[in-house]
C-alpha atoms as a PDB file:
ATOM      1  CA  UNK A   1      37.649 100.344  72.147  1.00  0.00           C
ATOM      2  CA  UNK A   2      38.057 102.443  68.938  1.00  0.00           C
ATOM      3  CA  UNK A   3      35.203 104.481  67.763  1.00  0.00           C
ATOM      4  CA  UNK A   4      33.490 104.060  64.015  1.00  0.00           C
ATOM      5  CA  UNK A   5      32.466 107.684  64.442  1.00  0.00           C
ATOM      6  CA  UNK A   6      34.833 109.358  66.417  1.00  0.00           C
ATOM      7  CA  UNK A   7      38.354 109.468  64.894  1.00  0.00           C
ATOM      8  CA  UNK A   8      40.289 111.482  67.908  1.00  0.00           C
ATOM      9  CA  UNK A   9      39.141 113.874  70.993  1.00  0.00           C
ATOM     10  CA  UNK A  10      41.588 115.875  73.568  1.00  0.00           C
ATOM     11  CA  UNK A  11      40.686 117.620  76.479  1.00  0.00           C
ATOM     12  CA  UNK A  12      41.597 120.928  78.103  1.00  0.00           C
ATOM     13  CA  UNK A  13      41.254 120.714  81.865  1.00  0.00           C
ATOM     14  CA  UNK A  14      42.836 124.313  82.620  1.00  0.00           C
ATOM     15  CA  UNK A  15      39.881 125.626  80.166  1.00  0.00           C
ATOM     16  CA  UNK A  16      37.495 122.686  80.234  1.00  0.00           C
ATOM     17  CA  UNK A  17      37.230 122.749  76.494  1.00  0.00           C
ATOM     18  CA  UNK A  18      36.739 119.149  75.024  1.00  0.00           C
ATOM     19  CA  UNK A  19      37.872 118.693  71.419  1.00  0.00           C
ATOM     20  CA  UNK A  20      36.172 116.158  69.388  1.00  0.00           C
ATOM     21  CA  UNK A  21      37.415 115.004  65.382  1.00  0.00           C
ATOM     22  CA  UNK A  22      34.600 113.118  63.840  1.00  0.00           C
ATOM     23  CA  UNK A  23      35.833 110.005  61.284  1.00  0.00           C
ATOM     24  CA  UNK A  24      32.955 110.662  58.614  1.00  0.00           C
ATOM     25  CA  UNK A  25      33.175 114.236  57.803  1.00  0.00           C
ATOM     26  CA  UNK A  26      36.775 114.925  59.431  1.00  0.00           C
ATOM     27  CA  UNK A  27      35.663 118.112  61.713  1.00  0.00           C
ATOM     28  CA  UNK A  28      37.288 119.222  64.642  1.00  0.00           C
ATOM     29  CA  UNK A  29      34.598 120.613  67.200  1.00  0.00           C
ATOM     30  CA  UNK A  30      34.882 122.115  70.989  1.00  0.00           C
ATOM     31  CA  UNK A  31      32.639 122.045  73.308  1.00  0.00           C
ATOM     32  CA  UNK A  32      32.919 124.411  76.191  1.00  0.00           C
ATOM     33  CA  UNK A  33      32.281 123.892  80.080  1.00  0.00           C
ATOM     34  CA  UNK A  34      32.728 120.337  80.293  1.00  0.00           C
ATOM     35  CA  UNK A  35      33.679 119.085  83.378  1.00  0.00           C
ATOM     36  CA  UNK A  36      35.801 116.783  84.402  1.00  0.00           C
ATOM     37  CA  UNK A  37      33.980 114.028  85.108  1.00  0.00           C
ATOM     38  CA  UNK A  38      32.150 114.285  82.259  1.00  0.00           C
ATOM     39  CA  UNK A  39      35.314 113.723  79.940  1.00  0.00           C
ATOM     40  CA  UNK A  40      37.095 110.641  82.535  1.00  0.00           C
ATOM     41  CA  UNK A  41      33.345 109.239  81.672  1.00  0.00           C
ATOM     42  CA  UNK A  42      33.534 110.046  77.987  1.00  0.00           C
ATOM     43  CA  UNK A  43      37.512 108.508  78.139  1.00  0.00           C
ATOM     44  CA  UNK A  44      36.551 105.421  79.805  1.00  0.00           C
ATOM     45  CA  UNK A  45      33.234 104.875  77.868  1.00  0.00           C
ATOM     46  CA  UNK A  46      33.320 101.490  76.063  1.00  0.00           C
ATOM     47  CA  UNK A  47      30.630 103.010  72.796  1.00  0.00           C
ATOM     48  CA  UNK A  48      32.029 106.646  72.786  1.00  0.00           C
ATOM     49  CA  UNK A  49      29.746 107.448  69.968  1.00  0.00           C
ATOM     50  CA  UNK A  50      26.823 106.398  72.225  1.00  0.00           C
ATOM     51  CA  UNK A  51      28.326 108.376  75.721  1.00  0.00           C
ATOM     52  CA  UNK A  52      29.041 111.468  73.323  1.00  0.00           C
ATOM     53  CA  UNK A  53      25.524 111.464  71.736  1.00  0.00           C
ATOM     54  CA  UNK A  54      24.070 110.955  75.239  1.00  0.00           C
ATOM     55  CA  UNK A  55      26.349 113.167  77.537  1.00  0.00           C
ATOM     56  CA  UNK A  56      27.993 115.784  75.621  1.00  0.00           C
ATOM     57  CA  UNK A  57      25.807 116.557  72.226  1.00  0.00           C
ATOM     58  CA  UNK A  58      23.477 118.970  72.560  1.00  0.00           C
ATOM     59  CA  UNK A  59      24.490 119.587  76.464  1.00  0.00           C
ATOM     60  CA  UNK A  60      27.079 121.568  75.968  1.00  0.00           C
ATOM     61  CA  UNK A  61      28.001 125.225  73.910  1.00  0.00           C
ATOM     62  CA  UNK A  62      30.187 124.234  70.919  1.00  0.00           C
ATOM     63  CA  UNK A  63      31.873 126.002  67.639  1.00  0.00           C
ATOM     64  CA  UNK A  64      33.402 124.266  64.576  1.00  0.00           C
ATOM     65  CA  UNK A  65      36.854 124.599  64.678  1.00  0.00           C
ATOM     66  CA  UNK A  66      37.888 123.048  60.895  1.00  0.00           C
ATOM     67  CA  UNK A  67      38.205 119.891  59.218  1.00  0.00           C
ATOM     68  CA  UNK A  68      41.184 117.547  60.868  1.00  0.00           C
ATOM     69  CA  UNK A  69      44.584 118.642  61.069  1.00  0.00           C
ATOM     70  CA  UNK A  70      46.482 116.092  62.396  1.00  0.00           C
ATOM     71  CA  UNK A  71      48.557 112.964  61.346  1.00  0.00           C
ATOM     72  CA  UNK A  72      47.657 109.759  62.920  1.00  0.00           C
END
């Protein structure tokens, strides 16, 4: 199902880095360490707003990387 909040999110396995663009505000974030798992739960999660607010924000080291920078 497509997120309201989150507009696009790609994930690094060699690096475990998960990227995350946000619709409202257009930033790109990564947020390092995340396993595996945790993204295939994040991927498959039916409210990925919810699963990211519960699973991955505030869990996990992360840095601003810019406002979006990609064409849909």
């Amino acid at each position: 199902m497509p997120s309201t909040s989150i507009r696009k999110f790609d994930y690094d396995r060699n690096n475990r880095v998960l990227s995350v663009w946000f619709v409202a505000s257009g930033k790109h974030y990564e947020f390092s360490d995340v396993p595996p798992e945790i993204f295939t739960a994040f991927k498959s999660a039916f409210a990925k707003g919810r699963y990211f607010n519960e699973h991955i924000r505030n869990h996990f080291r992360h840095r601003l990387v810019g406002p979006a920078s990609f064409k849909d």
